[in-house]
Structures are given as structure tokens and as C-alpha cells.
Protein backbone atom coordinates (compact mmCIF):
# COMPACT_ATOMS: atom_id res chain seq x y z
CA UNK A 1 71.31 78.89 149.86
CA UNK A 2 73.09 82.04 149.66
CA UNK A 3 72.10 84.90 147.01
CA UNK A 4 74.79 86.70 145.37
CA UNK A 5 73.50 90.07 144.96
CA UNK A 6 77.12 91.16 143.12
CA UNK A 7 77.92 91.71 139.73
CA UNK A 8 77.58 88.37 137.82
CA UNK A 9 81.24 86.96 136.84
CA UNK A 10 81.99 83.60 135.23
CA UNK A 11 84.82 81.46 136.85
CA UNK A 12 87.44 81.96 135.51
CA UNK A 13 87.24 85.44 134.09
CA UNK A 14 89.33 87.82 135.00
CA UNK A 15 87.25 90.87 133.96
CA UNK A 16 83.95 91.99 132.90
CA UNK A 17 83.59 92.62 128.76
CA UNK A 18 82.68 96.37 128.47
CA UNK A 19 79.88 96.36 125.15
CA UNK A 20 81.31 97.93 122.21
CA UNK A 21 79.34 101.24 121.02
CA UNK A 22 79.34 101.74 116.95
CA UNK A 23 81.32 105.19 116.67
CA UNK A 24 79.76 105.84 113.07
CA UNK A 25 76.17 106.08 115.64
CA UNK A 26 77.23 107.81 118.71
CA UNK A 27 79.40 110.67 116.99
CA UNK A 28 77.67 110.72 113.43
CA UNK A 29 80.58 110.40 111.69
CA UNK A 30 79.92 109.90 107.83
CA UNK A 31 81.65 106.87 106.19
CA UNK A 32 83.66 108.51 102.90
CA UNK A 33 85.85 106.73 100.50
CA UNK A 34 87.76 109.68 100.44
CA UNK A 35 88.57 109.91 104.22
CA UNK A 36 91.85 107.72 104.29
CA UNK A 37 93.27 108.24 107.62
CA UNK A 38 89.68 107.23 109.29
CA UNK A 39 89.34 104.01 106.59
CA UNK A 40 92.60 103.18 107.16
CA UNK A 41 91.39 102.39 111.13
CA UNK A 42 89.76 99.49 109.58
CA UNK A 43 92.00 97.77 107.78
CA UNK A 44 94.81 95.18 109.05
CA UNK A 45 98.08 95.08 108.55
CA UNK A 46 97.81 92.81 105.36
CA UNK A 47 95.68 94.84 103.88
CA UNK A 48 92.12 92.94 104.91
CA UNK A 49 89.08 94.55 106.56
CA UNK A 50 88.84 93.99 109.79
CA UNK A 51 85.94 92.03 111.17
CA UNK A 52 83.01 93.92 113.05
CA UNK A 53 83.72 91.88 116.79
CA UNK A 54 87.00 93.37 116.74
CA UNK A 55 85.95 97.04 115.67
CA UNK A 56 82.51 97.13 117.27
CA UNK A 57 81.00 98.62 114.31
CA UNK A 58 77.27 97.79 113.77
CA UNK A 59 75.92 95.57 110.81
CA UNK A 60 74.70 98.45 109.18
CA UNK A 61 78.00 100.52 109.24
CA UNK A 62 80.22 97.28 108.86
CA UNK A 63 78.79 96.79 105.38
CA UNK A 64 79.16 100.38 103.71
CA UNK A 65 82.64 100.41 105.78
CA UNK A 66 83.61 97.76 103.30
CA UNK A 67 81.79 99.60 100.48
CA UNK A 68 83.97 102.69 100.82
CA UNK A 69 87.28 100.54 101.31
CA UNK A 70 86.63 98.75 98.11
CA UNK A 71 86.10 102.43 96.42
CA UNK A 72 89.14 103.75 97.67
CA UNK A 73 90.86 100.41 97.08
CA UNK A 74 89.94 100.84 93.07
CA UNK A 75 91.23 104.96 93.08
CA UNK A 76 94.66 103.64 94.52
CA UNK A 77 94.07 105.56 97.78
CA UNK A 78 94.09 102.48 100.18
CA UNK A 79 96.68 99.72 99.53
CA UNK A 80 95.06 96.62 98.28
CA UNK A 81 97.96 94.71 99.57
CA UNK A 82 100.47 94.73 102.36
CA UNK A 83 103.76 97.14 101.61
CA UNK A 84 106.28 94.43 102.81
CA UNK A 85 106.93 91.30 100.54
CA UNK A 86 108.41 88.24 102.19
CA UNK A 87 111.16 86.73 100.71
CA UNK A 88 110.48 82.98 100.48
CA UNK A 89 114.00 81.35 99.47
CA UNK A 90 115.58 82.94 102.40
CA UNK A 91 118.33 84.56 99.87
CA UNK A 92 118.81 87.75 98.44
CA UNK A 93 119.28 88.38 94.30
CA UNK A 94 122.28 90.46 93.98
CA UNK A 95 122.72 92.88 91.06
């Protein structure tokens, strides 16, 4: 038998996953509810938190991430719902 001394890859794959480093423990970045623009990194679209596999936050970080979004949810700074409203009839109301 032969011994692959390589990198290890999985058939199939097309690349290697690169680990995800928490950036609230490599650059010491406080968690505020009064930073906006840094909360607002966190949350979707629709308004929802975004999970930690997708962020790469740790456990630790994840939870008072979604501490301080709450907060700032409550004082009105971060929307607590999605700007855009679908229109589900398909038809406008006219004035």
C-alpha cells in the first residue's frame, strides 16, 4: 500500500475549510449595544441573528452578541423587523 503523505482531502471536495477565528478574541473588540454598525454585522436581512457556524463567533461571544442585539432591539436602535413588507394579494390599494 501506498502512503499519502499530502494534505488530507475528502472525495469530492473541492477545497479545504479554513477554521473560523472569533474576532471578539483575536482583536478584543468589546460587544456594546450601542455600537450599531458592528451589531448590525450580525443580523440577517429579516431582521434575525445570525447563527454562530455562519459568523464564527465563539459560544461565549455568540450569547452576549444576542444580549446586546436584544438591548438595542428594545431602544429602537436595531430594527426588530425587516424594512420591506411583502404584499400578499399581488395588488396595490389605490388612494
Amino acid at each position: 500500500m501506498e502512503s499519502n503523505t499530502g494534505p488530507r482531502r475528502e472525495r469530492g471536495r473541492k477545497f479545504i475549510v479554513k477554521p473560523k477565528v472569533c474576532m471578539f478574541c483575536a482583536d478584543k473588540v468589546p460587544i456594546d449595544y450601542k455600537n450599531v454598525s458592528l451589531l448590525g454585522r450580525f443580523v440577517s436581512d429579516r431582521g434575525k441573528i445570525v447563527p454562530r457556524r455562519r459568523t464564527g463567533v465563539c459560544a461565549k461571544h455568540q450569547r452576549s452578541l444576542a444580549q446586546a442585539i436584544k438591548r438595542s432591539r428594545f431602544l429602537a436602535m436595531l430594527p426588530s423587523s425587516p424594512e420591506h413588507v411583502y404584499n400578499i394579494s399581488g395588488a396595490e390599494k389605490k388612494a
